[in-house]
Protein backbone atom coordinates (compact mmCIF):
# COMPACT_ATOMS: atom_id res chain seq x y z
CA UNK A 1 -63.87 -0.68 65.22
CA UNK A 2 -63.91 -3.12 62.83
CA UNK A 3 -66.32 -6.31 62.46
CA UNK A 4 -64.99 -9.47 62.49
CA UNK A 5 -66.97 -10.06 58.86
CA UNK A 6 -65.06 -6.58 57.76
CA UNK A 7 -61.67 -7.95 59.43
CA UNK A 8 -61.91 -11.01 57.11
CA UNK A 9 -62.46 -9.36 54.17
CA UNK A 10 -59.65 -7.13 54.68
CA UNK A 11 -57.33 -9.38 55.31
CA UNK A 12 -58.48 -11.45 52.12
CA UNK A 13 -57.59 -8.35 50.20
CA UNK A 14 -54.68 -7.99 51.83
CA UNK A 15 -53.70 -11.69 51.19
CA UNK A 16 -54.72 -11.53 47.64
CA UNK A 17 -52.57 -8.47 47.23
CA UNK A 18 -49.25 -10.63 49.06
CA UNK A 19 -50.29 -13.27 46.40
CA UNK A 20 -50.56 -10.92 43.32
CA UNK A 21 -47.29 -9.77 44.43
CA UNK A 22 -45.35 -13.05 45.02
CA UNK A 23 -46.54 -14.33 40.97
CA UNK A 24 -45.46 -10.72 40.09
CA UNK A 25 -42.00 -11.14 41.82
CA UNK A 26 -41.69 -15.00 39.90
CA UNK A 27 -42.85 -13.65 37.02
CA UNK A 28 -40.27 -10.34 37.27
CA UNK A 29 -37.26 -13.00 38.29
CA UNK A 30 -38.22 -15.50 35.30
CA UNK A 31 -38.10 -12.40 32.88
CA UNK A 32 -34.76 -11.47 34.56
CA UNK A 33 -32.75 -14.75 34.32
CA UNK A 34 -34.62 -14.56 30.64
CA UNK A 35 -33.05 -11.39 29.68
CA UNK A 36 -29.56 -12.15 31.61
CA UNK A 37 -29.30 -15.04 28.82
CA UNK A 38 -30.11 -13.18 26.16
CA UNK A 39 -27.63 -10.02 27.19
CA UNK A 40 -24.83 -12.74 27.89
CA UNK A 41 -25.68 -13.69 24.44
CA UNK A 42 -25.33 -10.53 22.78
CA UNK A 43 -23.09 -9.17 25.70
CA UNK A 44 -25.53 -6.01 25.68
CA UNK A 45 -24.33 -2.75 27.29
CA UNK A 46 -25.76 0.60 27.55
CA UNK A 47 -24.02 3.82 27.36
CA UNK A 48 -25.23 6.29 28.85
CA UNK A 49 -24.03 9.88 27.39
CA UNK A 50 -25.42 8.33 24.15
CA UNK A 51 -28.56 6.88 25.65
CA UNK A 52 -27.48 3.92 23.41
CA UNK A 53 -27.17 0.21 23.51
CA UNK A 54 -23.68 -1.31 22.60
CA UNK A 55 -24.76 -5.11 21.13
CA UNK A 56 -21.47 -7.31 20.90
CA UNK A 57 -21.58 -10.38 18.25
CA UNK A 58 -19.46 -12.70 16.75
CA UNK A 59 -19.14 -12.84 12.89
CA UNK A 60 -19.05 -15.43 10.69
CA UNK A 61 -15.07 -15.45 10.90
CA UNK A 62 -15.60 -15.63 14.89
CA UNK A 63 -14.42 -11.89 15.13
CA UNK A 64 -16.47 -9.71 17.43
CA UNK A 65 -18.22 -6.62 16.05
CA UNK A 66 -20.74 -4.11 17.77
CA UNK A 67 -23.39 -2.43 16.72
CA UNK A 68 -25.25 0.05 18.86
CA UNK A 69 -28.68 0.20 19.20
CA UNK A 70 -31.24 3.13 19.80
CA UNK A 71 -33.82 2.19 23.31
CA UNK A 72 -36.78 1.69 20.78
CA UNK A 73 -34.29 0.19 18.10
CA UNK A 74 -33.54 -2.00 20.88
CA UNK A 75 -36.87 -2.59 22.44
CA UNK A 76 -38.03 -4.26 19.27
CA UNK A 77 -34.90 -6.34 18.95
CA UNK A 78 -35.67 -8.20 22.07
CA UNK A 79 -39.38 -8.10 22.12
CA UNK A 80 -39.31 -5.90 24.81
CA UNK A 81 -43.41 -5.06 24.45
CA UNK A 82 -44.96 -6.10 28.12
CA UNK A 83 -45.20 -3.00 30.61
CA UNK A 84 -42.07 -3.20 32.44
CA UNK A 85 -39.99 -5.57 30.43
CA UNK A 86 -37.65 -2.58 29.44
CA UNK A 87 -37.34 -1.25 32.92
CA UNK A 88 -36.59 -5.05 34.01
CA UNK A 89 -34.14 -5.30 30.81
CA UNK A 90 -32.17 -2.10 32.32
CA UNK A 91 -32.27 -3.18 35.74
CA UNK A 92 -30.33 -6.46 34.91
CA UNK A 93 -27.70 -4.11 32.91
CA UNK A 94 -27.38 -2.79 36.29
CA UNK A 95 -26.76 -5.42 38.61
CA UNK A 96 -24.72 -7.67 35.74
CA UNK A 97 -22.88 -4.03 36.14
CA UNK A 98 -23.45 -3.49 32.39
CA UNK A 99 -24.33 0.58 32.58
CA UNK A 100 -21.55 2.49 31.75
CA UNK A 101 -21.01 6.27 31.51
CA UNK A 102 -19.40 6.09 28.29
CA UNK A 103 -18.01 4.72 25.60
CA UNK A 104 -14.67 4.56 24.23
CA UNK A 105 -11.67 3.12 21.55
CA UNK A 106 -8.52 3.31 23.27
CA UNK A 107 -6.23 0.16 23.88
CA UNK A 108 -5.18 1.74 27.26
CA UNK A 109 -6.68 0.81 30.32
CA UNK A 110 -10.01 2.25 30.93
CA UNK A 111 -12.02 2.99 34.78
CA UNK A 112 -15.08 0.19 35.30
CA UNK A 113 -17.84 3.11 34.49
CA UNK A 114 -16.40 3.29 30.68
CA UNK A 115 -17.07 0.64 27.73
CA UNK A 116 -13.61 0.21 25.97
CA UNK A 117 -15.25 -0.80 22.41
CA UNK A 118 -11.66 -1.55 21.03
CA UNK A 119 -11.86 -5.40 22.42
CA UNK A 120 -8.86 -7.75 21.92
CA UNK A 121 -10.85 -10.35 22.59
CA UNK A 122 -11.28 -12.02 19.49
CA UNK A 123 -7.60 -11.40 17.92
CA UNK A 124 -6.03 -14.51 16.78
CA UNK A 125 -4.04 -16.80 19.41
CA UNK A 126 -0.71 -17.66 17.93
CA UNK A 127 -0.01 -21.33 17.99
CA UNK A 128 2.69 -23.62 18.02
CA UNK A 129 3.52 -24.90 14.09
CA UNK A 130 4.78 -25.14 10.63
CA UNK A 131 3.39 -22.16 8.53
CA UNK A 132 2.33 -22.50 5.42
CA UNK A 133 5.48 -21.16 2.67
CA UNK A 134 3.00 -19.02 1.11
CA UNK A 135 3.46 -16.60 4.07
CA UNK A 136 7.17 -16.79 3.11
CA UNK A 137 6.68 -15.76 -0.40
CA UNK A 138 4.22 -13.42 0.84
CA UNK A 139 6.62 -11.41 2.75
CA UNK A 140 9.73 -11.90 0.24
CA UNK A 141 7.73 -10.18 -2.31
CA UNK A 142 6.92 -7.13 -0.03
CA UNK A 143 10.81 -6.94 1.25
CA UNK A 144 12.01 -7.42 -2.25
CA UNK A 145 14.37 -10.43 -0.85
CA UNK A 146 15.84 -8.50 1.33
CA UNK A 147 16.12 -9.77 5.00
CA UNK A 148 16.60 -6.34 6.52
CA UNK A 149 13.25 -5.19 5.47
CA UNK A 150 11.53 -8.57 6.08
CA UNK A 151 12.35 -8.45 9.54
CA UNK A 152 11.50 -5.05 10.15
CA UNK A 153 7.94 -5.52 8.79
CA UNK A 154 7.50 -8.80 11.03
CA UNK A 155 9.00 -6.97 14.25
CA UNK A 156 6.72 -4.17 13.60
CA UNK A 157 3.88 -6.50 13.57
CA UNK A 158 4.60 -8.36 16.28
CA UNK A 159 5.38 -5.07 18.23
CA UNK A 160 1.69 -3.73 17.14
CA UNK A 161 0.03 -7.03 18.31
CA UNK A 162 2.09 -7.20 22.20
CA UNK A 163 1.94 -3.36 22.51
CA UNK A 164 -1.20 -2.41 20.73
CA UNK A 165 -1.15 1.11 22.84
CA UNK A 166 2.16 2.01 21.05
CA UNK A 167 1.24 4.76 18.78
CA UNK A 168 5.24 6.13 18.12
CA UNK A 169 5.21 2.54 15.43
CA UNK A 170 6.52 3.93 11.95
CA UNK A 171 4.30 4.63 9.37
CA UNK A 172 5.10 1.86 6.85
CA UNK A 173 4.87 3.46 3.36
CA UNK A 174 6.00 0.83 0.47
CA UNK A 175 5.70 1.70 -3.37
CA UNK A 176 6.66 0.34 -6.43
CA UNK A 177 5.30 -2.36 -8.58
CA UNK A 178 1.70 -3.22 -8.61
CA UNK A 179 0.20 -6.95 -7.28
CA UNK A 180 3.58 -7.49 -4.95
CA UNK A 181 0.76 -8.39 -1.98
CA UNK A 182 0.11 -5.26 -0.35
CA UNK A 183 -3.35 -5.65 -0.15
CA UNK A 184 -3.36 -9.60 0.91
CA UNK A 185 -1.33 -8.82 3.55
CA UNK A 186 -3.15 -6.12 4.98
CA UNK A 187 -7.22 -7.21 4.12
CA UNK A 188 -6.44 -11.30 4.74
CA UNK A 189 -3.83 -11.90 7.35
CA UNK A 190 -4.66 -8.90 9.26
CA UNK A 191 -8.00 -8.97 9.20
CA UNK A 192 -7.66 -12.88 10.49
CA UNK A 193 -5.19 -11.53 13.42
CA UNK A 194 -6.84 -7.95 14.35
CA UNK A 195 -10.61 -8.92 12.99
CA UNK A 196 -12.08 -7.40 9.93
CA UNK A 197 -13.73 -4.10 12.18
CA UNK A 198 -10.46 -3.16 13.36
CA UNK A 199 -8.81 -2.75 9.78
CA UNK A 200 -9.65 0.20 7.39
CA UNK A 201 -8.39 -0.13 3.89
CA UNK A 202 -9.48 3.47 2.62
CA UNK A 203 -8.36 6.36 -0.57
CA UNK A 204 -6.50 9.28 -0.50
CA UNK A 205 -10.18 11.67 -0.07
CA UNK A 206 -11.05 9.62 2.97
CA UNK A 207 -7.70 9.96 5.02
CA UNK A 208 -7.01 13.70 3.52
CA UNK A 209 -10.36 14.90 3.11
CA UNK A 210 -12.64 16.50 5.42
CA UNK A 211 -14.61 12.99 6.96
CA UNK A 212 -12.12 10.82 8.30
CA UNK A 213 -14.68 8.99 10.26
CA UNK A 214 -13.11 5.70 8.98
CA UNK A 215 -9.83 5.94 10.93
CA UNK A 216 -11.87 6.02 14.05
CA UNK A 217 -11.26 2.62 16.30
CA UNK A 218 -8.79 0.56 13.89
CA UNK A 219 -5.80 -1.40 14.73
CA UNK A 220 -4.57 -1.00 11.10
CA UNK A 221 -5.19 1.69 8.60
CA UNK A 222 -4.23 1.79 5.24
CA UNK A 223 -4.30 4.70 2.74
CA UNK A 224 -4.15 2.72 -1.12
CA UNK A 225 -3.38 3.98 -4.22
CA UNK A 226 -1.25 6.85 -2.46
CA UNK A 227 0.12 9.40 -5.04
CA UNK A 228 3.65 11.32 -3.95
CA UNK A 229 2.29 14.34 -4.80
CA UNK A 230 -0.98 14.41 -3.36
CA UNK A 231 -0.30 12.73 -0.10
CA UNK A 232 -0.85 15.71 2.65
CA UNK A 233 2.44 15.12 4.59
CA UNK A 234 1.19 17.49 6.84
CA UNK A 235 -1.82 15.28 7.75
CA UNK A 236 0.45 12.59 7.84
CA UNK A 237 2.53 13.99 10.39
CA UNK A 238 -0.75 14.87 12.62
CA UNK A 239 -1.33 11.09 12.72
CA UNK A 240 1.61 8.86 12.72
CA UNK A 241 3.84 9.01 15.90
CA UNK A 242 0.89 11.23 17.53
CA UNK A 243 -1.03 10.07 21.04
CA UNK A 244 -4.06 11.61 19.32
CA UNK A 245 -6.33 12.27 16.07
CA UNK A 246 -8.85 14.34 15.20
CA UNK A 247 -11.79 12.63 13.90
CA UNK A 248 -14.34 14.13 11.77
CA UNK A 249 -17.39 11.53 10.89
CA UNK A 250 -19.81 12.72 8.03
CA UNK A 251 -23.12 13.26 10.39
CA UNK A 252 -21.60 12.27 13.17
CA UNK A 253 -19.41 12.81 16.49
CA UNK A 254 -16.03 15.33 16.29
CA UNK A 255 -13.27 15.42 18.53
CA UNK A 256 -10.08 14.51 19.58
CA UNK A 257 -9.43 10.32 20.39
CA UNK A 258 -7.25 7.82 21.27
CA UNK A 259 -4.40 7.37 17.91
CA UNK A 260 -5.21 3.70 17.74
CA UNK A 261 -4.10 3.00 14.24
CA UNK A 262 -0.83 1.26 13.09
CA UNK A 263 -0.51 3.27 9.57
CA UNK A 264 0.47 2.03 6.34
CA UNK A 265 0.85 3.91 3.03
CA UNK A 266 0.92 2.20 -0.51
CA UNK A 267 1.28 3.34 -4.15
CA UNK A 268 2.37 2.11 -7.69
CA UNK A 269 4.76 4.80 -8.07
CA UNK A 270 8.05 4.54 -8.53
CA UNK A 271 8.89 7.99 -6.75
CA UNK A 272 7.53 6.71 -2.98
CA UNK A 273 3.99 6.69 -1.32
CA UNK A 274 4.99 10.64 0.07
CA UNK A 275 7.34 13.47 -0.34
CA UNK A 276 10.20 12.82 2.24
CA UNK A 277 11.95 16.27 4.12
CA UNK A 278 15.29 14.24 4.46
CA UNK A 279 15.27 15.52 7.44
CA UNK A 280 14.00 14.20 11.33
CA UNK A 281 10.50 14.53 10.40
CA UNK A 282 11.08 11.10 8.25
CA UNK A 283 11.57 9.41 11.52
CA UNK A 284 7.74 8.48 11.36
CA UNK A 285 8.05 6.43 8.16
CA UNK A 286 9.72 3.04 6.75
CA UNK A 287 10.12 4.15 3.09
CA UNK A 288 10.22 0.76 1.14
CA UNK A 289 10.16 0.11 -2.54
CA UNK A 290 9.05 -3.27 -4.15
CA UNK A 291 10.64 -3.93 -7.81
CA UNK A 292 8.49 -7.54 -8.90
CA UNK A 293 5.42 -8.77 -8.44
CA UNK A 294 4.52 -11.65 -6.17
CA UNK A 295 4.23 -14.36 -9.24
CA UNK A 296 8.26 -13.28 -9.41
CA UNK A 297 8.88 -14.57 -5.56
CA UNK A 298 6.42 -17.60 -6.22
CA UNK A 299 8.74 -18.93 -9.24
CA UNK A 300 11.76 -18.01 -7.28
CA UNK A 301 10.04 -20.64 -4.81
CA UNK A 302 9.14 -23.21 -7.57
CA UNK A 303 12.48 -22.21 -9.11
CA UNK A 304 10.83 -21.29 -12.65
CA UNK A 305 11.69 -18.66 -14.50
CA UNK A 306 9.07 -15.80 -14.61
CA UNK A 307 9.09 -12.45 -17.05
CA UNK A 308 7.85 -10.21 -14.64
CA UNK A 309 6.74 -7.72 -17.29
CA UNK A 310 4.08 -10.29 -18.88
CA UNK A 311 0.95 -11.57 -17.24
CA UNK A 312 0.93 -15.09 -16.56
CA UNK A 313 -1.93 -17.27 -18.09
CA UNK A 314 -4.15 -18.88 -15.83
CA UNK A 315 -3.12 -22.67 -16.29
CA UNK A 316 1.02 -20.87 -15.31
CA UNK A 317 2.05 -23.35 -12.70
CA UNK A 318 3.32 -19.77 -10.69
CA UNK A 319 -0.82 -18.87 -10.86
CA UNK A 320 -1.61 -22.68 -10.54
CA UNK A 321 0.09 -22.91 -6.92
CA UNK A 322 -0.77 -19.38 -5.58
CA UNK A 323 -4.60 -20.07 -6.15
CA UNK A 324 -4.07 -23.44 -4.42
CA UNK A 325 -2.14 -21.69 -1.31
CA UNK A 326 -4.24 -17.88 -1.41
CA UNK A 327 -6.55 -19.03 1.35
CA UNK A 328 -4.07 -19.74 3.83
CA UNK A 329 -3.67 -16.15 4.18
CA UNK A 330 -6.89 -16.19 5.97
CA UNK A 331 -7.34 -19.66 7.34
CA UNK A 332 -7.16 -18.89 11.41
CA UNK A 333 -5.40 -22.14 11.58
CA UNK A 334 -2.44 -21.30 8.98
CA UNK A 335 -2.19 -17.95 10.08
CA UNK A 336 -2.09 -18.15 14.29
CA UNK A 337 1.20 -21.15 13.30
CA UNK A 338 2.88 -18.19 11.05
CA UNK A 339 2.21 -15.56 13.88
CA UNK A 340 3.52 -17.73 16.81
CA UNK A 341 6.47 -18.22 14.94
CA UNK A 342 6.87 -14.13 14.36
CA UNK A 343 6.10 -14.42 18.28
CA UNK A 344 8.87 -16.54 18.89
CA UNK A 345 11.44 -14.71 17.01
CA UNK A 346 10.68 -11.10 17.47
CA UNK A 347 8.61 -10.94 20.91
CA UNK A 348 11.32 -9.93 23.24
CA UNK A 349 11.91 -6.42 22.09
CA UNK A 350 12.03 -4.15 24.36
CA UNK A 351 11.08 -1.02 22.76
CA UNK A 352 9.26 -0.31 19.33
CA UNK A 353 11.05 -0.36 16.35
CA UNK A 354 12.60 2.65 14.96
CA UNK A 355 11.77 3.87 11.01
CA UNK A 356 13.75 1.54 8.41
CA UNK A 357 15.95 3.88 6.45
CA UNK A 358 17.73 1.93 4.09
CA UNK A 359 18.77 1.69 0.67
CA UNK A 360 15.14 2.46 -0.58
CA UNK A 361 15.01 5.65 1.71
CA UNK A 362 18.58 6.95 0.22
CA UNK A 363 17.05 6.05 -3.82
CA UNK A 364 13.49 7.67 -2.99
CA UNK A 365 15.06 10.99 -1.33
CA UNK A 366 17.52 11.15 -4.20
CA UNK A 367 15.16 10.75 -6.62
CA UNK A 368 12.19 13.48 -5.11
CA UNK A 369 15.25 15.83 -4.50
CA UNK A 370 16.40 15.50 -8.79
CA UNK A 371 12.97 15.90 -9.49
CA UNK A 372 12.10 19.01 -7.44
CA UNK A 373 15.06 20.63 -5.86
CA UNK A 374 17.45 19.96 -8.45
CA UNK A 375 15.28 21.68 -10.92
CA UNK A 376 15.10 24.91 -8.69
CA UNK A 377 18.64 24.95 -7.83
CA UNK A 378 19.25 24.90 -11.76
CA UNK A 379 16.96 28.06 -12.60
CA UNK A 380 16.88 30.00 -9.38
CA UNK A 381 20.69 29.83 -8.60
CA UNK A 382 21.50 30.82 -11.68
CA UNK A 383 23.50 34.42 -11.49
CA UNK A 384 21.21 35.51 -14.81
CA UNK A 385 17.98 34.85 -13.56
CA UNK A 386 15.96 38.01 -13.39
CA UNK A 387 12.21 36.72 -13.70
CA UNK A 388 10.23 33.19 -15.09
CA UNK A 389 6.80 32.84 -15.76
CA UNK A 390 4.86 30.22 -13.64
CA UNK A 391 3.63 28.33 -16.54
CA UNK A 392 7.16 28.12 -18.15
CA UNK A 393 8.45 26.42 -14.80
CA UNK A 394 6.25 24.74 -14.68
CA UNK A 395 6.59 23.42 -18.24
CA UNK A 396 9.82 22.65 -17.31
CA UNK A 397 8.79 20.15 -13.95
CA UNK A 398 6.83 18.32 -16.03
CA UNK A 399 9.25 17.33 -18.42
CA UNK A 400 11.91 16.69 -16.08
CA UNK A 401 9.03 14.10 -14.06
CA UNK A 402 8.21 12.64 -17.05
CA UNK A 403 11.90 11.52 -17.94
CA UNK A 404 12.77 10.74 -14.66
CA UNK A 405 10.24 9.27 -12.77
CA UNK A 406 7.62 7.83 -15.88
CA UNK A 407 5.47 5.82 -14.18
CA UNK A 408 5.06 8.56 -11.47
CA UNK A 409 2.57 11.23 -11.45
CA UNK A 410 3.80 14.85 -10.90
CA UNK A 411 2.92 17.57 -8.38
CA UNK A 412 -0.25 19.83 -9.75
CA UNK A 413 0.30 23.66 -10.41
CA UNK A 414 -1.05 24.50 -7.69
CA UNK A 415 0.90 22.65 -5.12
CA UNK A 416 4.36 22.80 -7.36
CA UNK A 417 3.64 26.70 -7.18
CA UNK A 418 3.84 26.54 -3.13
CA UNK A 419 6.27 24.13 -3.00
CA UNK A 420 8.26 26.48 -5.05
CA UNK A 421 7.76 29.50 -2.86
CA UNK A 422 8.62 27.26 0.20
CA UNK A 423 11.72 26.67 -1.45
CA UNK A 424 12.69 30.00 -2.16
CA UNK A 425 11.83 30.59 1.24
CA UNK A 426 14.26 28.03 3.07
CA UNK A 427 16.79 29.12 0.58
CA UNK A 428 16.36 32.72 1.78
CA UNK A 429 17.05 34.11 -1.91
CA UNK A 430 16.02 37.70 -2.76
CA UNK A 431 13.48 36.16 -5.49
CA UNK A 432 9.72 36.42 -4.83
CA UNK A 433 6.34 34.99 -6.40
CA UNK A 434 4.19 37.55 -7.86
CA UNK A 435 1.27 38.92 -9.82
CA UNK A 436 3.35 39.88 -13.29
CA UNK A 437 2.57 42.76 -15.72
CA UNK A 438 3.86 41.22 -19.09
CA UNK A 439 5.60 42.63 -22.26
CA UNK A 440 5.04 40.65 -25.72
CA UNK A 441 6.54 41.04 -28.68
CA UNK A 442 5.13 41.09 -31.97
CA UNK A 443 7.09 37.72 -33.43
CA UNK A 444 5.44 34.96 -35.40
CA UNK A 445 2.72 36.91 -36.50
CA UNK A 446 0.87 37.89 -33.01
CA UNK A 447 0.89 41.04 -31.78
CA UNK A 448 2.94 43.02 -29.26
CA UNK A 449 1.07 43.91 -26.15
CA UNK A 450 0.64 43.36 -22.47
CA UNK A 451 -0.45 40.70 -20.25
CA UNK A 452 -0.15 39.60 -17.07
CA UNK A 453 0.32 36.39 -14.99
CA UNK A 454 1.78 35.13 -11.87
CA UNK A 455 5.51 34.42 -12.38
CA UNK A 456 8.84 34.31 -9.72
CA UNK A 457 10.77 37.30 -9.63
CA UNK A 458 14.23 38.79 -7.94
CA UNK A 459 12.63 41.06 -5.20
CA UNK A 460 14.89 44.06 -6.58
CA UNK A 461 13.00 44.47 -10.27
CA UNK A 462 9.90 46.00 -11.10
CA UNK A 463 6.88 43.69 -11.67
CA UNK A 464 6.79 44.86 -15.27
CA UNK A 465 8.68 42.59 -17.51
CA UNK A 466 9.24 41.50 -21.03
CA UNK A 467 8.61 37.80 -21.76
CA UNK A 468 11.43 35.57 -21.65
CA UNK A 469 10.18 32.46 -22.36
CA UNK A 470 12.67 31.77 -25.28
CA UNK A 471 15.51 31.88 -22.18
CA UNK A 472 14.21 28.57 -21.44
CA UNK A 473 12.46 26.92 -24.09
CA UNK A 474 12.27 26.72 -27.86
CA UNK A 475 10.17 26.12 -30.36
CA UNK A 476 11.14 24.70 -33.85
CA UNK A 477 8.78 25.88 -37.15
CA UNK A 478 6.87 22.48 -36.22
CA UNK A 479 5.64 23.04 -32.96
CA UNK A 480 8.37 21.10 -31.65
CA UNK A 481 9.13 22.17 -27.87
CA UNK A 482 12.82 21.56 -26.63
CA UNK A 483 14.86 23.56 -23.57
CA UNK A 484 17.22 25.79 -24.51
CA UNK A 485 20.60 24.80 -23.69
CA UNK A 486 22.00 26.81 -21.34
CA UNK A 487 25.72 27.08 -20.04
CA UNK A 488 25.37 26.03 -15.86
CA UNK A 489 26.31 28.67 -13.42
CA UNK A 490 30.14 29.71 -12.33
CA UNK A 491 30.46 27.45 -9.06
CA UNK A 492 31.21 28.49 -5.74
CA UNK A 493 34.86 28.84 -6.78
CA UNK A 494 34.12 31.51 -9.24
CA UNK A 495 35.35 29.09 -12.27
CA UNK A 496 32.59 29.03 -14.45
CA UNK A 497 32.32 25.28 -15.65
CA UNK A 498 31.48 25.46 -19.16
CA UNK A 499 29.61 22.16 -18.95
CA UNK A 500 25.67 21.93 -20.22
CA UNK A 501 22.70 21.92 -17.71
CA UNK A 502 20.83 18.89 -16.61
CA UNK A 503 17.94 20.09 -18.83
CA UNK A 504 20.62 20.69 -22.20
CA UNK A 505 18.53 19.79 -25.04
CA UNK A 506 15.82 17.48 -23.30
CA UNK A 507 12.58 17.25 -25.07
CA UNK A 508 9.45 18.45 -23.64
C-alpha cells in the first residue's frame, strides 16, 4: 500500500510524463503543418517499389518537371536531421494520401495507389486571339504552301493535345531542304504547349541503338538528321501506331510501357526521312517533302523576292523581321492565341487523323523504287544473267544514287546486300547470294588465278565462275569507269525492244 508522500510523487511523475507528452504532441503537429507546406510546395510523393521520392517543381518557363529523390537524398533536402522528423515527414505523405505503390507515364487513367508522372498540368491553355503571322509562315514553310498538308499537321496537333492517349497518330516524317523550321516548331512551340520534359529531340543512335531511355515519358519525339538508308523501319514500325515500347535506359529500368510519344522523323534528304514498302505498312507515316527554306515563305509574306539558294546577310529585311518575330514561337502568350485558334478549327474530329499520302508520298515511293528496285529489275530480270559479283552491284547502286538522288546518301554494303536478297526473295527468282569461287584472267598485265567473294548467282550453276565484270562495266586506258551498254531484256510479249538500259553509258 502506498504512502500518501509515495502517492504524490507518483502522480507528479505521472503528470510530468502527460506534460512531456502534450509539448511532444505540439511540437509533432507544428512539424507536421511545417512539412505539409513544404510538400504542397514541392508536391512531394513517395513511391514505394522504388523506395523513392517523386519532387514536382515548376521551371523557369512555369512547366512542371520532377525529379526523384533517394530517402537520405531527400532527408538532407528538407533538413530532415531531428529524431523523428523523417518518420513525421512520411506520416504526412500518408494522411495528405501522398504514398503510392508506384509510379508511372501513361496518359490513361491510372488507380489512386499509382503516381501518373506524365502530368498535363502545366500544358498551355489555348486562348481566345490574333496569332502572331509568324506562326503562319512557320507552318507554310513546313507544308510547302500547300493547304492539304498544313491542315493535316495542325489537325494532328490538335488531335495529340485533346487525345493525348491516342497512340495510332501517324508518324510525321518530312524531308527536304534544310532551315524550313523543323526544329522551331518542334523545340519552341511544342515545348511552350507540352513543356520542355515532355519533348525529346534525339539522333538516329539514340532511337535505333541499344539505350532508348530518352523516348521514355514524352509527348513528342523527334528523331533529326534521319538518313533513308539508315532509318531501322523495323524499329519504326515497333513504335509508331503501337500501344507499347520497349524501353531500354543505359543503367537503368527495362521493360515494356505506355507508347506515349507522338513521333516525328526529319532529314535533309531529298529521297524521304525512311524507306517506304508502298504497301499498308506506310499507313503509320505522313511522308512530306519541303522544297525552300523558311526565309523563302517570310519574303513571300513581305512580298520580296528571295534566291533561296544564297544565304541572306544579316541586315536582309527577310532575316531583319524573322529575328524580330522568332520569340513568339515561345512566348506562352503568342502561342496559347495560335493554339486556340487550331482549337477552334480542328477540335471536333471525331477520330485521329489518318497518314497524309499525297503528292510527296507518290514522288518519294517513285523515287526509292528507281533507285533500288528499278536497278534490280534491270540486272536480275535480265534472261542473260548467270552470276554478278557483290562489289560490281554494288558499284552500280552507287552510281545510279548519285545521279538520281545527289544530295541523298545511299544504302551501305551491308544493308544494300540484304535488301538485295530480300528482293530476290519476294520476287521468288531461282537466283541466290553466295560465297563465290572466282576465275581471273590474265588481261592488263595481272595474272590469271582464283579468288573468291560473295556475289548473286542463278541457283542452277556451280559456285565456280569466271569474272564478268566487263558485262557490266568498263574501263577506258585512263581509269575511266563507265557501264556497259547493254540491249534491255525481250518484254513480256517476247518482242525484244531494242532500246538501251536505264544505265546505257552513265558514268560511274
Amino acid at each position: 500500500m502506498l504512502t500518501d508522500e509515495k502517492r504524490v510523487k507518483v502522480e507528479n511523475l505521472i503528470n510530468k510524463d502527460d506534460h512531456e507528452r502534450d509539448e511532444l504532441s505540439k511540437r509533432e503537429e507544428l512539424l507536421a503543418r511545417e512539412f505539409k507546406k513544404k510538400i504542397d510546395t514541392y508536391n512531394v510523393y513517395y513511391i514505394a517499389d522504388a523506395n523513392k521520392y517523386a519532387i514536382w517543381r515548376n521551371g523557369a518557363d512555369n512547366h512542371l518537371a520532377f525529379d526523384t529523390l533517394a530517402p537520405d537524398g531527400l532527408a538532407k533536402f528538407f533538413n530532415l536531421t531531428a529524431k523523428g522528423e523523417r518518420q513525421t515527414f512520411d506520416d504526412v505523405l500518408r494522411v495528405e494520401s501522398r504514398m503510392k505503390l508506384k509510379a508511372v507515364n501513361t496518359f490513361s487513367d491510372c488507380p489512386n495507389d499509382v503516381l501518373n508522372l506524365m502530368s498535363r498540368d502545366h500544358w498551355l491553355k489555348p486562348v481566345e486571339g490574333d496569332y502572331d503571322s509568324i506562326f503562319d509562315v512557320l507552318m507554310e514553310s513546313l507544308s510547302g504552301g500547300r493547304e492539304t498538308v498544313r491542315s493535316h499537321l495542325e489537325k494532328v496537333l490538335v488531335y495529340k493535345y485533346l487525345h493525348p492517349e491516342e497512340y495510332r497518330l501517324p508518324c510525321i516524317t518530312i524531308s527536304g531542304e534544310g532551315g524550313a523550321g523543323k526544329n522551331e516548331l518542334i523545340e519552341q512551340v511544342f515545348a511552350t504547349i507540352f513543356g520542355k520534359q515532355q519533348i525529346a529531340v534525339i539522333g538516329m543512335d539514340e532511337a535505333f541503338g541499344n539505350f532508348n531511355g530518352q523516348m521514355f515519358g514524352k509527348t513528342v519525339v523527334f528523331i533529326d538528321e534521319a538518313i533513308t538508308e539508315k532509318t531501322n523501319v523495323e524499329s519504326m514500325k515497333r513504335k509508331v501506331g503501337n500501344p507499347t515500347i520497349q524501353i531500354n535506359m543505359k543503367y537503368g529500368m527495362q521493360g515494356t510501357f505506355d507508347n506515349t510519344p507522338w513521333y516525328w522523323l526529319g532529314g535533309n534528304g531529298t529521297n524521304g526521312a525512311l524507306m517506304l514498302a508502298g504497301d499498308l505498312t506506310d499507313r503509320r507515316y505522313s511522308v512530306i517533302t519541303v522544297k525552300y527554306s523558311i526565309m523563302h515563305w517570310v519574303g513571300k509574306h513581305l512580298d520580296i523576292p528571295v534566291d533561296a539558294k544564297k544565304v541572306l546577310s544579316d541586315d536582309h529585311a527577310c532575316v531583319e523581321w524573322y529575328n524580330e518575330h522568332r520569340q513568339e514561337l515561345s512566348d506562352r502568350e503568342a502561342v496559347a492565341k495560335w493554339l486556340g485558334y487550331l482549337i477552334e478549327q480542328w477540335g471536333d474530329q471525331k477520330r485521329p487523323p489518318s497518314a497524309l499520302h499525297d503528292e510527296d508520298y507518290a514522288t518519294v515511293l517513285g523515287i526509292q523504287k528507281s533507285i533500288f528496285d528499278e536497278l534490280m529489275e534491270d540486272i536480275f530480270l535480265d534472261p542473260r544473267f548467270t552470276h554478278i559479283e557483290g562489289k560490281t552491284l554494288f558499284k552500280l547502286y552507287k552510281f545510279w544514287w548519285k545521279e538520281n538522288v545527289p544530295s541523298g546518301r545511299a544504302k551501305g554494303r551491308n544493308t544494300f546486300m540484304e535488301d538485295a536478297k530480300r528482293w530476290l526473295n519476294r520476287k521468288e527468282l531461282d537466283i541466290e547470294r553466295h560465297k563465290l569461287t572466282i576465275k581471273t584472267s590474265g588481261s592488263a598485265g595481272l595474272r590469271s588465278g582464283r579468288t573468291s567473294g560473295t556475289g548473286f548467282i542463278r541457283a542452277d550453276l556451280p559456285r565456280v565462275v569466271t569474272r564478268n565484270d566487263e558485262m557490266y562495266i568498263k574501263v577506258d586506258k585512263y581509269g575511266k569507269e563507265t557501264v556497259v551498254e547493254r540491249l534491255e531484256f525481250p518484254g513480256k510479249d517476247g518482242q525484244n525492244t531494242e532500246s538501251m538500259s536505264r544505265l546505257d553509258g552513265l558514268l560511274l
